[in-house]
C-alpha atoms as a PDB file:
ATOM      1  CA  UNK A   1      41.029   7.686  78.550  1.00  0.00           C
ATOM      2  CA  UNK A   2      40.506   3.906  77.589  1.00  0.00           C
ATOM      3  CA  UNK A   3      40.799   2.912  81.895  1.00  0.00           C
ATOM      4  CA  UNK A   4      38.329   5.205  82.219  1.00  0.00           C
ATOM      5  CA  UNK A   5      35.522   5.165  79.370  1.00  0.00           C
ATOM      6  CA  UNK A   6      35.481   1.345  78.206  1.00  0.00           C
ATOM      7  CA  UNK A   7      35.396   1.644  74.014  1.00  0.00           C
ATOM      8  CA  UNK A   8      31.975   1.371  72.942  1.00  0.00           C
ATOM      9  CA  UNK A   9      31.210  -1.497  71.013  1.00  0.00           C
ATOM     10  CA  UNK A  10      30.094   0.090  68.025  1.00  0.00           C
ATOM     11  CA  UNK A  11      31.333  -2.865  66.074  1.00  0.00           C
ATOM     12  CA  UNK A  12      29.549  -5.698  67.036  1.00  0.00           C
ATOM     13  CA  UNK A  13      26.506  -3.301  67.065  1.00  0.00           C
ATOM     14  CA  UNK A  14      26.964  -3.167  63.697  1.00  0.00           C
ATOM     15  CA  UNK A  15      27.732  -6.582  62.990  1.00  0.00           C
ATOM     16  CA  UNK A  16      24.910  -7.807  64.494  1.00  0.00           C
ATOM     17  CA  UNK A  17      22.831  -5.515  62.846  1.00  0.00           C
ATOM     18  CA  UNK A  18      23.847  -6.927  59.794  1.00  0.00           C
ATOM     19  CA  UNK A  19      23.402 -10.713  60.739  1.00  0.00           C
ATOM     20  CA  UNK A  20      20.019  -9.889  61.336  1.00  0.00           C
ATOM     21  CA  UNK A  21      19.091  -8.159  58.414  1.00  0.00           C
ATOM     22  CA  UNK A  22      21.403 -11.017  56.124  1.00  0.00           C
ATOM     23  CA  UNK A  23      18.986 -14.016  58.187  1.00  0.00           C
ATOM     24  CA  UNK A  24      15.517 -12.082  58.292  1.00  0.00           C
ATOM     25  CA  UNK A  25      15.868 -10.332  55.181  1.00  0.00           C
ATOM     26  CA  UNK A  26      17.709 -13.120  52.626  1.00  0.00           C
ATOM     27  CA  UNK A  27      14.729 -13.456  50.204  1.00  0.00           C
ATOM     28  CA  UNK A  28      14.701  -9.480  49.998  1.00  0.00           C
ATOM     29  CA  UNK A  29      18.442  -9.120  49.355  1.00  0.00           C
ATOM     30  CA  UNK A  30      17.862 -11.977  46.224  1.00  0.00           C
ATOM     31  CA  UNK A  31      15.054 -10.062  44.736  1.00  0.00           C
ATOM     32  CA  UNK A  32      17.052  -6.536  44.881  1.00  0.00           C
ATOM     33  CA  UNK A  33      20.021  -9.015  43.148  1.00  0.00           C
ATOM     34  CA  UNK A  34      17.741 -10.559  40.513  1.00  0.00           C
ATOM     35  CA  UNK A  35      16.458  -7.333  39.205  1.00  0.00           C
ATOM     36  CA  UNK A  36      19.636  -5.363  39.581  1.00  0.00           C
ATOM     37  CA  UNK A  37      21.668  -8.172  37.593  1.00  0.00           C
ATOM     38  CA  UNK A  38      18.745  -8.458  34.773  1.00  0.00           C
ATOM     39  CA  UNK A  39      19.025  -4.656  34.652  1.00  0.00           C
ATOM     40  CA  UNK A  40      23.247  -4.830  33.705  1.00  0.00           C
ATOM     41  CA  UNK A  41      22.596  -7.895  31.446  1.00  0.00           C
ATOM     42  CA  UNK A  42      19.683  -5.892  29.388  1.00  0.00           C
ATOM     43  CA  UNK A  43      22.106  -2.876  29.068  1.00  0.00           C
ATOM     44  CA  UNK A  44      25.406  -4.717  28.174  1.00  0.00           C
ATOM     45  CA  UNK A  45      22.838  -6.744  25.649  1.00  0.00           C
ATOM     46  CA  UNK A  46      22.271  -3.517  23.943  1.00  0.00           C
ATOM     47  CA  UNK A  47      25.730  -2.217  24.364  1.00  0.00           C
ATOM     48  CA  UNK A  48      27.677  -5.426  23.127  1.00  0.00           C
ATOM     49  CA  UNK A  49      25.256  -6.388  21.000  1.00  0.00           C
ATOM     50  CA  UNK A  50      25.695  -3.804  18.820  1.00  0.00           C
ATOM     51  CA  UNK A  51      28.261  -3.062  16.233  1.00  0.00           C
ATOM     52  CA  UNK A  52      31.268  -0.727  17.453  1.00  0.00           C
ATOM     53  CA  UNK A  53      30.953   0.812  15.136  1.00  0.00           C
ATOM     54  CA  UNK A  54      27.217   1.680  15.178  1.00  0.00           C
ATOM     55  CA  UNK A  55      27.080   2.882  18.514  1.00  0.00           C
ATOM     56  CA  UNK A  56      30.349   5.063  17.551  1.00  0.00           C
ATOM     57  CA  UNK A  57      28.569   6.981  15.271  1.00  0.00           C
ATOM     58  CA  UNK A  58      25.503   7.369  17.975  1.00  0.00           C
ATOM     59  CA  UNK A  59      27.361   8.558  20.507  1.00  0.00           C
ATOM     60  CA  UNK A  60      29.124  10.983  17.859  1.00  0.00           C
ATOM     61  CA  UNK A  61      25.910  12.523  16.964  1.00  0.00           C
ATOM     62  CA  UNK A  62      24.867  12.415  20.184  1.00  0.00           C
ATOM     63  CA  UNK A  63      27.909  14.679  21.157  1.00  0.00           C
ATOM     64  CA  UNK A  64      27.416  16.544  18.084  1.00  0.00           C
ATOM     65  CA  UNK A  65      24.060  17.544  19.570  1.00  0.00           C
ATOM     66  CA  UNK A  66      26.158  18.397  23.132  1.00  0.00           C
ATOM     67  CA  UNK A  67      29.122  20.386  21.793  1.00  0.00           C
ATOM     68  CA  UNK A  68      28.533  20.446  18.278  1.00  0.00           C
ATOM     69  CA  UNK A  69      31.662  19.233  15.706  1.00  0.00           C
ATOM     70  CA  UNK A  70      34.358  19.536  18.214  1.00  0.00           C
ATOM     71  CA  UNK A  71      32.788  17.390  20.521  1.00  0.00           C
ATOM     72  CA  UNK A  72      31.758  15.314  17.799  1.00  0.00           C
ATOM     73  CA  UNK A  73      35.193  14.692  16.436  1.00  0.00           C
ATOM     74  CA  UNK A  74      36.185  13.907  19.951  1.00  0.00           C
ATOM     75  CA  UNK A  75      33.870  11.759  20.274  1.00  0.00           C
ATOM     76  CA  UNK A  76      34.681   9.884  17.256  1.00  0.00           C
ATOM     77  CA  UNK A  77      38.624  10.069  17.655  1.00  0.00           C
ATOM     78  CA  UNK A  78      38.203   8.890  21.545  1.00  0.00           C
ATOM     79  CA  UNK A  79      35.702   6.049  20.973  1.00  0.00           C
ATOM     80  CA  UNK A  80      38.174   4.925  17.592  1.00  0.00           C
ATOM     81  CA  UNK A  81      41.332   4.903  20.628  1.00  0.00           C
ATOM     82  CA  UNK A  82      38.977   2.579  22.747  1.00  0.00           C
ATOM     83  CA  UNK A  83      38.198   0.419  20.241  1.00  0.00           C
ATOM     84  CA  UNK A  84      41.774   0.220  18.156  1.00  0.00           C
ATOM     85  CA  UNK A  85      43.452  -0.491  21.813  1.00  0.00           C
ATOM     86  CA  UNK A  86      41.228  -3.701  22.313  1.00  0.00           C
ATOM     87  CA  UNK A  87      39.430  -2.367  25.497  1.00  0.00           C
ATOM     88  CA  UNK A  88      35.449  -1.846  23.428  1.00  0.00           C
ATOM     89  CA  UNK A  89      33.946  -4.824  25.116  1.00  0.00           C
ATOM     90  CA  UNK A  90      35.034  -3.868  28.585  1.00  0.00           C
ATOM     91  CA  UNK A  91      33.758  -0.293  28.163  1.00  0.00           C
ATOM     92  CA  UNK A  92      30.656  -1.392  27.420  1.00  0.00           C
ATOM     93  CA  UNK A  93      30.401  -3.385  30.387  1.00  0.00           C
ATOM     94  CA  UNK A  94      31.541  -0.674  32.149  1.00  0.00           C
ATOM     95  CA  UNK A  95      28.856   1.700  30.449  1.00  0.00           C
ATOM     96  CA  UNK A  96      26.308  -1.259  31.442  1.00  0.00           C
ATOM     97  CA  UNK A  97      27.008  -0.645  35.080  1.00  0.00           C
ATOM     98  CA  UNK A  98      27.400   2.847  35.198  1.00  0.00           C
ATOM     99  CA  UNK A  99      23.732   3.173  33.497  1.00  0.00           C
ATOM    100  CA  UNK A 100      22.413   1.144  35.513  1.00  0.00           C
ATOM    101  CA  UNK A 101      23.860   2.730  38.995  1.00  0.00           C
ATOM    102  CA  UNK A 102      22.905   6.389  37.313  1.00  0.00           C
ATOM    103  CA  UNK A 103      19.331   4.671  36.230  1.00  0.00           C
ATOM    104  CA  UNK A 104      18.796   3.593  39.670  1.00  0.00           C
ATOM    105  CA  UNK A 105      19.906   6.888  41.536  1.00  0.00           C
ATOM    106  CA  UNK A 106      17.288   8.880  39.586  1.00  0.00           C
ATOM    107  CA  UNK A 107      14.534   6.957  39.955  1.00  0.00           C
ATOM    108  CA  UNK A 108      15.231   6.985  43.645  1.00  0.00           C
ATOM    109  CA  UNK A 109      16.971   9.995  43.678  1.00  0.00           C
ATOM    110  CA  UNK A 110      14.344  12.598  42.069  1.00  0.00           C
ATOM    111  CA  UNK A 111      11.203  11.701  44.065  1.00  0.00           C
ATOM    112  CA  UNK A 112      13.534  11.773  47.112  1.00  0.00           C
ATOM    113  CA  UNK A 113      14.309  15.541  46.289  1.00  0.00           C
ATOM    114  CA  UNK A 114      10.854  16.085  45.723  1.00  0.00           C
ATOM    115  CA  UNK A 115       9.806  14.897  49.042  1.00  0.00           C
ATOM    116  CA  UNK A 116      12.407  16.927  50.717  1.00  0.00           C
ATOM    117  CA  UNK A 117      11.556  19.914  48.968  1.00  0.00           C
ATOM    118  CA  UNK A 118       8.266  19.573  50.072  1.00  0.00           C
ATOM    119  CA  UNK A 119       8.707  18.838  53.669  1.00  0.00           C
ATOM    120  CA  UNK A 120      11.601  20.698  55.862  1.00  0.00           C
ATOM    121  CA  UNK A 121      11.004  17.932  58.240  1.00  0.00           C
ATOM    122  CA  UNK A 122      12.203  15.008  55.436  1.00  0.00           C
ATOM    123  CA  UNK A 123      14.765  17.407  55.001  1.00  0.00           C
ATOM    124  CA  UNK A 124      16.201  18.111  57.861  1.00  0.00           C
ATOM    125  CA  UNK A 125      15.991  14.457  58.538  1.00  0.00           C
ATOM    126  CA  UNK A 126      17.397  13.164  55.058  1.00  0.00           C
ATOM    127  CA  UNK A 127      20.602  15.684  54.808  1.00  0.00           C
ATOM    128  CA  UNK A 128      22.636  14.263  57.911  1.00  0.00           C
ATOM    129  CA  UNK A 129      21.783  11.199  56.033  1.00  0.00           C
ATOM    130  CA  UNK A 130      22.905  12.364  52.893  1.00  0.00           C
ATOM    131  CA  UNK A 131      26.306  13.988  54.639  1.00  0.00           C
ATOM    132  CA  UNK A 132      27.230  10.638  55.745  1.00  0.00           C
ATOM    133  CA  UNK A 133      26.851   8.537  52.159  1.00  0.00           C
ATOM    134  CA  UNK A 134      28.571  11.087  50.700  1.00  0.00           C
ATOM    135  CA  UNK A 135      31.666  11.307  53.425  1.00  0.00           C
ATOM    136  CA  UNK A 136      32.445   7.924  54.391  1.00  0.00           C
ATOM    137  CA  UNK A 137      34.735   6.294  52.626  1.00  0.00           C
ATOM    138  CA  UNK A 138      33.696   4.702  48.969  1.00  0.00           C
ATOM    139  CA  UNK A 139      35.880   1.730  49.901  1.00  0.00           C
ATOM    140  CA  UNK A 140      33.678   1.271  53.211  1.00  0.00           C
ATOM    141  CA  UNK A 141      30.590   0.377  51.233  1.00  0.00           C
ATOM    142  CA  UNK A 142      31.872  -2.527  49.545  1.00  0.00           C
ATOM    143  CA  UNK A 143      32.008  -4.855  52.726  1.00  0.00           C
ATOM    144  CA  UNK A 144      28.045  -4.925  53.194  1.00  0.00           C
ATOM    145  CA  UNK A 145      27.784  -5.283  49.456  1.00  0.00           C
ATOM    146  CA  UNK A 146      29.587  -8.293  49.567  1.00  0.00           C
ATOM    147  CA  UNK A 147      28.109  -9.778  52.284  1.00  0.00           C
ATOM    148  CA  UNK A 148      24.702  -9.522  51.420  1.00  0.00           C
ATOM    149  CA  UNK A 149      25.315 -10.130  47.422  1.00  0.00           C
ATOM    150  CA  UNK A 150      28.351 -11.616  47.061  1.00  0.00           C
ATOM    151  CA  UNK A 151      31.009 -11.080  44.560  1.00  0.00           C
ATOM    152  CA  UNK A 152      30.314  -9.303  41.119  1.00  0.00           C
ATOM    153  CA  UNK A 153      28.481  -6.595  38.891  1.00  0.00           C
ATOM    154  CA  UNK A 154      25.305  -6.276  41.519  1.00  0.00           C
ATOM    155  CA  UNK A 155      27.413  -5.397  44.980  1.00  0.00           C
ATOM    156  CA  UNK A 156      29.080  -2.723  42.207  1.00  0.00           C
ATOM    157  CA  UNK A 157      25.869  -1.655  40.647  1.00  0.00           C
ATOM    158  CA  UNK A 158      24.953  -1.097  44.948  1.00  0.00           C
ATOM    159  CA  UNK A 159      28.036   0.477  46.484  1.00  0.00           C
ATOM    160  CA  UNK A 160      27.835   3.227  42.938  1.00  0.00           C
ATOM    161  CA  UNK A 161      24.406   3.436  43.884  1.00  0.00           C
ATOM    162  CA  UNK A 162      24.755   4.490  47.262  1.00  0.00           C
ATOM    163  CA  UNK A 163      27.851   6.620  46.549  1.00  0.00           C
ATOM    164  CA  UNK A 164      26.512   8.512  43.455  1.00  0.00           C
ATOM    165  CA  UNK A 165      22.665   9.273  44.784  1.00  0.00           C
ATOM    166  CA  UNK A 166      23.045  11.702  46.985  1.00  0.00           C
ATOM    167  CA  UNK A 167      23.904  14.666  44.648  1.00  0.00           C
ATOM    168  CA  UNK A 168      20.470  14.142  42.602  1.00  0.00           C
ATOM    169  CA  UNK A 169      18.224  14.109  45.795  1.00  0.00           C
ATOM    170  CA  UNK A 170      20.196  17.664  47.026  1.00  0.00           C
ATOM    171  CA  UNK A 171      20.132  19.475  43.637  1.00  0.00           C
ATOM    172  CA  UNK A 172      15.978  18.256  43.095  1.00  0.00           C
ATOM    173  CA  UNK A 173      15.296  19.255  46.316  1.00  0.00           C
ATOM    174  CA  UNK A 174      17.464  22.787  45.862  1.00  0.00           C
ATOM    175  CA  UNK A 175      15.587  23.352  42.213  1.00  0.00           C
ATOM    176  CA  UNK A 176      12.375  22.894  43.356  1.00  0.00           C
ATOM    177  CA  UNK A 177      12.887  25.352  46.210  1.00  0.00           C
ATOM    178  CA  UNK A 178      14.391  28.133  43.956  1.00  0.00           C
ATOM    179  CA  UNK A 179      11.506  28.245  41.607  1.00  0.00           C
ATOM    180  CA  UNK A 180       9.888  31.841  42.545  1.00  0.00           C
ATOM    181  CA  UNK A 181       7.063  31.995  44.991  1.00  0.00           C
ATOM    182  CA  UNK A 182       4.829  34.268  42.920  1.00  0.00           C
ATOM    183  CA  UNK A 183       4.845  31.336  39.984  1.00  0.00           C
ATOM    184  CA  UNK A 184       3.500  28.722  42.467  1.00  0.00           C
ATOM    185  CA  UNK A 185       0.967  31.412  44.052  1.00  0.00           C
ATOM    186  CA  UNK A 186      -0.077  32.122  40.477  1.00  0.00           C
ATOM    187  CA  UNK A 187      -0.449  28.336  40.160  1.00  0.00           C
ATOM    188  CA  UNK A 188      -2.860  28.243  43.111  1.00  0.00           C
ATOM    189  CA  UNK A 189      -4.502  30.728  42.128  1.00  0.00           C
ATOM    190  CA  UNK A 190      -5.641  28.564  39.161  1.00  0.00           C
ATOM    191  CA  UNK A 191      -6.700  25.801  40.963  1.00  0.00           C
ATOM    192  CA  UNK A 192      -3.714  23.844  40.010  1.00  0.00           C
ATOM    193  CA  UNK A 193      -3.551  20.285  42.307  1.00  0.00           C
ATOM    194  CA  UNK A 194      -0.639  19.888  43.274  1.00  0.00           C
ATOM    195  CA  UNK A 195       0.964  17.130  40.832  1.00  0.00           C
ATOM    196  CA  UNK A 196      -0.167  19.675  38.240  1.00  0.00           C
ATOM    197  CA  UNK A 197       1.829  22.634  40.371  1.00  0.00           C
ATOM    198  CA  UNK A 198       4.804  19.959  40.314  1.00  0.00           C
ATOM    199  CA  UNK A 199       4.801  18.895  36.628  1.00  0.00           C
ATOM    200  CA  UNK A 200       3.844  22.180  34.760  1.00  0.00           C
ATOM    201  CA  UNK A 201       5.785  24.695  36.894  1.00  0.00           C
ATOM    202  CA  UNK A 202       8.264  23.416  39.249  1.00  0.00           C
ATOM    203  CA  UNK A 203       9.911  20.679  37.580  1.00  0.00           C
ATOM    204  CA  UNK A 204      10.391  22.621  34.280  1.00  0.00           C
ATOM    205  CA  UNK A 205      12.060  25.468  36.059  1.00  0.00           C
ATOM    206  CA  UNK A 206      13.901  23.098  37.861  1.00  0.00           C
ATOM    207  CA  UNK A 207      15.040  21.348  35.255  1.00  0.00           C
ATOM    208  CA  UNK A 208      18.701  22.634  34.938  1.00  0.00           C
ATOM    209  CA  UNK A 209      19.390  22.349  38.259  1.00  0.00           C
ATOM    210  CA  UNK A 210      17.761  18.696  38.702  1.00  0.00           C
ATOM    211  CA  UNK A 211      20.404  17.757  35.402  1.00  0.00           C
ATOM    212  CA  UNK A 212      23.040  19.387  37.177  1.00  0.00           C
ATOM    213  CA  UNK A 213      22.673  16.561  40.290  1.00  0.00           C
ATOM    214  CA  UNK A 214      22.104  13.757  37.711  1.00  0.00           C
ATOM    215  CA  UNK A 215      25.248  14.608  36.022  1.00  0.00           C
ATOM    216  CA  UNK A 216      27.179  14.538  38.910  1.00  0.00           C
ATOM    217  CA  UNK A 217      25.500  11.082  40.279  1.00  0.00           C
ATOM    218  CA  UNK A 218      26.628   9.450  36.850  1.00  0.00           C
ATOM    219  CA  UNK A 219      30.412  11.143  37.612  1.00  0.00           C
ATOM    220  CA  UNK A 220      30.296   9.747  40.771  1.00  0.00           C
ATOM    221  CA  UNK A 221      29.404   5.856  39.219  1.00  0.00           C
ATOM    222  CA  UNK A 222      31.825   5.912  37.116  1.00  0.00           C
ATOM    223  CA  UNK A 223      34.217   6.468  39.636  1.00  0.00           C
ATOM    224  CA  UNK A 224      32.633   4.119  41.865  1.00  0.00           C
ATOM    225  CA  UNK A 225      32.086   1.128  39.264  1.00  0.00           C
ATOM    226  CA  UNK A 226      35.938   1.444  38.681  1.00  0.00           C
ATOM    227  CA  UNK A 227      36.564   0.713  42.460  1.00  0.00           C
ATOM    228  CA  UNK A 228      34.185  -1.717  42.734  1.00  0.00           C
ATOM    229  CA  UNK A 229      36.140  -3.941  39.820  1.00  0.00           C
ATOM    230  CA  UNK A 230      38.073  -4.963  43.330  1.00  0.00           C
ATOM    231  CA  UNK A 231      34.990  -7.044  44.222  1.00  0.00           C
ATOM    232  CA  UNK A 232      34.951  -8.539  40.591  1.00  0.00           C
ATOM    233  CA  UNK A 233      32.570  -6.195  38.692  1.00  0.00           C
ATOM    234  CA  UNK A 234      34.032  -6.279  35.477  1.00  0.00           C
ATOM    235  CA  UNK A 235      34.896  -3.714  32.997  1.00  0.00           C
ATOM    236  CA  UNK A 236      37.803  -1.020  32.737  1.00  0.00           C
ATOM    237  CA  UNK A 237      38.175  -0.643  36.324  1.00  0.00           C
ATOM    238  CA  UNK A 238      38.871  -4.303  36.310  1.00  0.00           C
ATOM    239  CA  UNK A 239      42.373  -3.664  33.781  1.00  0.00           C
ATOM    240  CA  UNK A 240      43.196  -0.765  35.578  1.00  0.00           C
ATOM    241  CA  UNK A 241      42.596  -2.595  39.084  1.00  0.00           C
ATOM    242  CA  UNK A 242      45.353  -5.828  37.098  1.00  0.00           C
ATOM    243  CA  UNK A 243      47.302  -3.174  35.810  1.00  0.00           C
ATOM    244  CA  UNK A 244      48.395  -1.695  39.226  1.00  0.00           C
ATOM    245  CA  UNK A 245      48.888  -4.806  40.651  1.00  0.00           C
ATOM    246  CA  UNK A 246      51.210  -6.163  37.970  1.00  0.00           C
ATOM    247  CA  UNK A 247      52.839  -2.639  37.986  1.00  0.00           C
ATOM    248  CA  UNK A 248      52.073  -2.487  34.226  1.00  0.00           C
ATOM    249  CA  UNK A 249      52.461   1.529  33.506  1.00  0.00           C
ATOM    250  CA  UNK A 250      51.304   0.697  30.127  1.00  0.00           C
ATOM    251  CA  UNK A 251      48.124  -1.301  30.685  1.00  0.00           C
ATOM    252  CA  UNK A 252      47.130   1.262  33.468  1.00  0.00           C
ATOM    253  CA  UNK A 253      47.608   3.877  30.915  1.00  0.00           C
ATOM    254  CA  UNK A 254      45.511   2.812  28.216  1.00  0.00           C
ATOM    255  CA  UNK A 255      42.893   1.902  30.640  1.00  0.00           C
ATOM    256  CA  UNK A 256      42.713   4.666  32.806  1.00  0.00           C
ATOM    257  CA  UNK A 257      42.963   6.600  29.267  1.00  0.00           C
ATOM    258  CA  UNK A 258      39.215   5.046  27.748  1.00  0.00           C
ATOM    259  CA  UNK A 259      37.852   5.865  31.063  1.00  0.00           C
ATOM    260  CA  UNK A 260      38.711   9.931  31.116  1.00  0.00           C
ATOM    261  CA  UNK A 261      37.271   9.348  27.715  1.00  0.00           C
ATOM    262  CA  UNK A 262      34.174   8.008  28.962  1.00  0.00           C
ATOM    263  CA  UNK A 263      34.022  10.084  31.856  1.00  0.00           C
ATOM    264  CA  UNK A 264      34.275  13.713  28.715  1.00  0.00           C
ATOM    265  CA  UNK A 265      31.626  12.212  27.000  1.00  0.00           C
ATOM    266  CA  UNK A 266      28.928  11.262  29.350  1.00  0.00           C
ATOM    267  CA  UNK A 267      29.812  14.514  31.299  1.00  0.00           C
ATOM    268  CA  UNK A 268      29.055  16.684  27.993  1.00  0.00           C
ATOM    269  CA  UNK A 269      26.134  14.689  26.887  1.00  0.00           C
ATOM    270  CA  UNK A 270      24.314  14.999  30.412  1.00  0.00           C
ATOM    271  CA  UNK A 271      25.453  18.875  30.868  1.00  0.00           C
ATOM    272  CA  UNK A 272      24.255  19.517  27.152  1.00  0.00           C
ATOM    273  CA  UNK A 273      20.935  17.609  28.239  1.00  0.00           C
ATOM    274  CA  UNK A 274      20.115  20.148  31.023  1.00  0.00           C
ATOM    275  CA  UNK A 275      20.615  23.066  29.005  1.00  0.00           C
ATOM    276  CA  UNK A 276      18.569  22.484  25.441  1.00  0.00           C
ATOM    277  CA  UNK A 277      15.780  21.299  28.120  1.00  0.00           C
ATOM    278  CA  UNK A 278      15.856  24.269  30.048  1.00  0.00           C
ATOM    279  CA  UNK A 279      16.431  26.481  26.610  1.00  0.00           C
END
């Protein structure tokens, strides 16, 4: 098959693409890393500026408020482990870039959804898109990161963003389309515009289902911000990145243990978030 079909050079298509972009587009590329960077310095500010054991007893009564005292007492056991282990101040950077990667997919994410739920054409255009950020590779979108940001927490902050958005644009788009036809006739039928259709009935019916995708777009940053610690964003990605390769069961353990803690808590606090709003 090669004799006969020469291989297309889909490579240096894309590499040239991305010359271009890296000498046309440079002053672009240092505005999106000025912002994103002040973003992860404001919330590791707040984070590690803090007492531990302040924001312990937040995020306790915060998961109080998600699964009442069991979750609470999780919380509070789980975020005593972190801290008695020595691994607070990465978690906190890693909770810096995970906010800001979830931070950045909803604001993107939910009037993308909106559009699409509006207009099949945006949709039909956008999910293809949305099949392919989601398939390829999480590895894959580190290279372009790199190139056009260099090394660090903003090519991180990127790749999670692009990894982690696509569930929020899908489930905004799928709420908004479930909400029953006769409510947004009835809404017409008052003379409602059609930002007051969208804010007063759609988006509060919507509501669980729109939590539902953010949830899952700060899952996936977390998972991506702990792969992207292999282009130097730091954090607990970053010891369980040294850990594996100075085959240290130990290290890895500990590590990879305050992340699944992480991960419990932030999943119950955004699921509990979708549910007393839609109550």
């Amino acid at each position: 098959m090669g004799e006969l079909f020469p291989k297309i050079p889909l490579d240096r298509w894309i590499e040239t693409i991305v010359d271009f972009l890296d000498e046309h587009l440079g002053i672009v590329f240092d505005l999106i890393s000025t912002v994103i960077g002040g973003l992860v310095d404001v919330f590791t500010l707040v984070f590690s500026g803090a007492p531990s054991w302040l924001l312990i007893l937040l995020l306790a009564v915060l998961a109080y408020r998600a699964g009442k005292w069991p979750m609470a007492l999780f919380s509070l056991i789980g975020l005593i482990v972190i801290e008695n282990l020595g691994y607070w101040a990465h978690a906190m950077d890693t909770l810096a870039l995970v906010m800001t990667a979830g931070l950045i997919s909803i604001v993107i994410g939910i009037p993308t959804g909106i559009w699409c739920a509006r207009s099949d054409r945006a949709r039909n255009v956008l999910t293809p898109i949305l099949d392919f950020m989601q398939t390829m590779p999480a590895f894959v979108y580190l290279i372009p990161a790199i190139f056009f940001f260099g090394l660090g927490k903003v090519p991180g902050v990127i790749a999670s963003v692009i990894f982690a958005m696509p569930p929020t644009i899908r489930l905004t788009n799928l709420g908004i389309r479930q909400v029953p036809g006769e409510l947004v006739e009835a809404a017409d039928a008052f003379g409602s515009t059609a930002w007051q259709k969208l804010i007063k009935v759609q988006m509060p019916l919507a509501k669980p289902t729109v939590m539902a995708g953010i949830n899952q777009s700060i899952m996936l940053a977390l998972s991506m911000v702990v792969i992207a610690s292999m282009i130097g964003a730091k954090g607990l990605g970053a010891d369980v990145y040294r850990a594996v390769t100075q085959i240290k069961i130990g290290a890895g353990f500990e590590a990879g243990l305050a992340i699944v803690i992480m991960a419990i808590l932030l999943d119950r606090i955004t699921q509990s978030m979708g549910k007393k709003k839609s109550a």
